[in-house]
Protein backbone atom coordinates (compact mmCIF):
# COMPACT_ATOMS: atom_id res chain seq x y z
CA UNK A 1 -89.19 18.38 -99.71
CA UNK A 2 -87.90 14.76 -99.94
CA UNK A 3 -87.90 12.02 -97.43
CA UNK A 4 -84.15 13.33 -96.68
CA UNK A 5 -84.33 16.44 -96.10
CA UNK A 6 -87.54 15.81 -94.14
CA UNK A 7 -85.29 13.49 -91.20
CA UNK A 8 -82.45 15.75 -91.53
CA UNK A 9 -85.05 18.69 -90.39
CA UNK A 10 -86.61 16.24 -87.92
CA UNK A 11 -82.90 15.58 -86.68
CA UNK A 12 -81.98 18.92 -86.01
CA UNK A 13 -85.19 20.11 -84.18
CA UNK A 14 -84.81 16.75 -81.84
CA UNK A 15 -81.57 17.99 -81.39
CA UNK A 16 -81.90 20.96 -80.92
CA UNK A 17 -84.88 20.33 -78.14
CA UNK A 18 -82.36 17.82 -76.20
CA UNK A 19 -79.58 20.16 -75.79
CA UNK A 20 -82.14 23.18 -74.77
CA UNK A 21 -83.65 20.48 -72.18
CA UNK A 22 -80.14 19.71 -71.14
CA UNK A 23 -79.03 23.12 -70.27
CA UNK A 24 -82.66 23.58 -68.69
CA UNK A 25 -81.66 21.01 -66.42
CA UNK A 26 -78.45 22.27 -65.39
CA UNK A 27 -79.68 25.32 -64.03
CA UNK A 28 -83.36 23.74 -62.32
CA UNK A 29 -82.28 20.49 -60.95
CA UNK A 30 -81.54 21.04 -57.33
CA UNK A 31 -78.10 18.97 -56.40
CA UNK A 32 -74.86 18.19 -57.92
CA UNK A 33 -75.65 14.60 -58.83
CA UNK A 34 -79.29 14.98 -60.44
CA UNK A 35 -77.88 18.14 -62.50
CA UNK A 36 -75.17 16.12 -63.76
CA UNK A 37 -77.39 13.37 -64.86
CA UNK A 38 -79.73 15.58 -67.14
CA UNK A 39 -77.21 17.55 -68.97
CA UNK A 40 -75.23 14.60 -69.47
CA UNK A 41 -77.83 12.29 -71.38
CA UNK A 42 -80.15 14.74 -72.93
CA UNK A 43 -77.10 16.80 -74.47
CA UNK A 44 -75.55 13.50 -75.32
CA UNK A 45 -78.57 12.39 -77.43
CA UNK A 46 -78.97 16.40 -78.76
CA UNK A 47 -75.66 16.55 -79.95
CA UNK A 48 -75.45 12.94 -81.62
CA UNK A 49 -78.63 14.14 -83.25
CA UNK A 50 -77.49 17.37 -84.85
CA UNK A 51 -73.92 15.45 -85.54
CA UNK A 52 -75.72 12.88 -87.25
CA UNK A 53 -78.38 15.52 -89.58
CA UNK A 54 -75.08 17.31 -90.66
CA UNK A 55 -73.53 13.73 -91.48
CA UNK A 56 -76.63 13.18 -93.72
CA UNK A 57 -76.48 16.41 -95.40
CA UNK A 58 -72.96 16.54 -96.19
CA UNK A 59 -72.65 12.57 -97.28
CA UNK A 60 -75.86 12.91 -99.06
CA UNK A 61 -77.07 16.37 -100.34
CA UNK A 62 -73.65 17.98 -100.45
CA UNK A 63 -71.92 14.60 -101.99
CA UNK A 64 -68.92 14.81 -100.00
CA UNK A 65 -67.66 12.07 -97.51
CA UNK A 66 -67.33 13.61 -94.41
CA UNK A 67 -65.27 11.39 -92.16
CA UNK A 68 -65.03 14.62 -89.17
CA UNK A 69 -68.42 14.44 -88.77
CA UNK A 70 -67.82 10.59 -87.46
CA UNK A 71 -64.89 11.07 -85.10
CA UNK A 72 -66.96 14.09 -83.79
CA UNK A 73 -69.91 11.63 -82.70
CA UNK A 74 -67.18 9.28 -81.59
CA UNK A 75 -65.20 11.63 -79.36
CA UNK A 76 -68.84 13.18 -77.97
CA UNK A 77 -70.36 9.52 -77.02
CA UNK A 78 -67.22 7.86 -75.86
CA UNK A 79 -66.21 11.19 -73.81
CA UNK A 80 -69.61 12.48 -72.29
CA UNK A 81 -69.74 9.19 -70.40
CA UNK A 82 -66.32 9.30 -69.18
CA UNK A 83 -66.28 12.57 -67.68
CA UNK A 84 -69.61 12.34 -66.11
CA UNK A 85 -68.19 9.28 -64.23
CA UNK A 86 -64.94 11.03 -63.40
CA UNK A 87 -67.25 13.77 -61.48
CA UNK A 88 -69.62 11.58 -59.93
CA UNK A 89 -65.96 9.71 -58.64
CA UNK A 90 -64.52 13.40 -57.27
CA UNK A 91 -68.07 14.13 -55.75
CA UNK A 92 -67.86 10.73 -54.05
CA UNK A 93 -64.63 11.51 -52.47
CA UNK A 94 -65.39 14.66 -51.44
CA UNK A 95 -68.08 12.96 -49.75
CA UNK A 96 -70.59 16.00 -51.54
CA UNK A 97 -73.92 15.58 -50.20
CA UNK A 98 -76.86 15.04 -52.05
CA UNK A 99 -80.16 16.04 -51.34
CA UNK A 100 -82.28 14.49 -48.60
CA UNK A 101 -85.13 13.37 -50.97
CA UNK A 102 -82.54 11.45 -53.27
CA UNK A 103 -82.98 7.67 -53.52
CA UNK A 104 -80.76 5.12 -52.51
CA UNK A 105 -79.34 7.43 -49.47
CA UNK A 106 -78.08 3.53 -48.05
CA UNK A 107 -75.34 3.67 -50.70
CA UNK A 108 -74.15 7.17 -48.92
CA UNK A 109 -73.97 5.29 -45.61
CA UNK A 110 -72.33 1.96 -46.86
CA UNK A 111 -69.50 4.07 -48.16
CA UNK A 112 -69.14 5.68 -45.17
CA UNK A 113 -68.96 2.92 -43.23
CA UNK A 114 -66.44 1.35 -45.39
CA UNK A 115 -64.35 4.86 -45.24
CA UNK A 116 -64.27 4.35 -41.69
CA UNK A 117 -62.80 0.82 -41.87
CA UNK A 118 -66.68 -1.04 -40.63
CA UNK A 119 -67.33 -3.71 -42.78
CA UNK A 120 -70.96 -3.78 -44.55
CA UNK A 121 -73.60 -5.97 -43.46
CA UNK A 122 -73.92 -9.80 -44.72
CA UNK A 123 -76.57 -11.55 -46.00
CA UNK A 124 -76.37 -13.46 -42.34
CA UNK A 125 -76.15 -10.38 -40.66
CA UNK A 126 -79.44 -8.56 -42.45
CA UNK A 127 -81.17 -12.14 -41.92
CA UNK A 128 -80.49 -11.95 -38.14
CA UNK A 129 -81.62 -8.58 -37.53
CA UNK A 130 -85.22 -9.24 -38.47
């Protein structure tokens, strides 16, 4: 086998692992947010993987320009993103809960103190209260 056909088989099993770690993700992570995080980037990277072996094999082994192949990786890494903000956004307003565990639980309260029309604490204010 040559050096090609060596990455594009390298490709496809990385791929292939990232999109089976994705969807293992979806179903074990416990809460909304943390199971849209792992799908989002490991089937991201999968994807772009296998998009990009079949972009070497068709441009390279096959001899054909394959100009799909592109806009496919274009649409997947410009969309992926965009979608997985749009959720987070609609889980935000639905003020969905995340688990108790979760970091950064402050953000949860500063937005629901700004929801409620209280302002968020200054720099002065934080100084004064220790």
């Amino acid at each position: 086998m040559s050096l090609l056909e060596w990455s594009i088989a390298i490709l496809v099993m990385a791929g292939a692992l990232f999109v089976l770690l994705g969807s293992f993700a979806l179903i074990k992570l416990p809460d909304f947010y943390t199971r849209l995080h792992g799908p989002t980037k490991a089937t991201t990277l999968g994807l772009g993987s296998l998009v990009l072996a079949s972009m070497l094999f068709f441009n390279f082994v096959q001899q054909q320009l394959s100009l799909q192949q592109f806009l496919i990786a274009l649409f997947l890494f410009i969309s992926a993103p965009v979608t997985a903000y749009m959720l987070i956004k609609v889980a935000l307003h639905q003020k969905l809960v995340p688990m108790l565990n979760t970091r950064h639980q402050d953000l949860m309260k500063q937005r629901d103190n700004l929801a409620k029309g209280n302002d968020l604490p200054t720099v002065e204010k934080l100084a004064d209260s220790d």
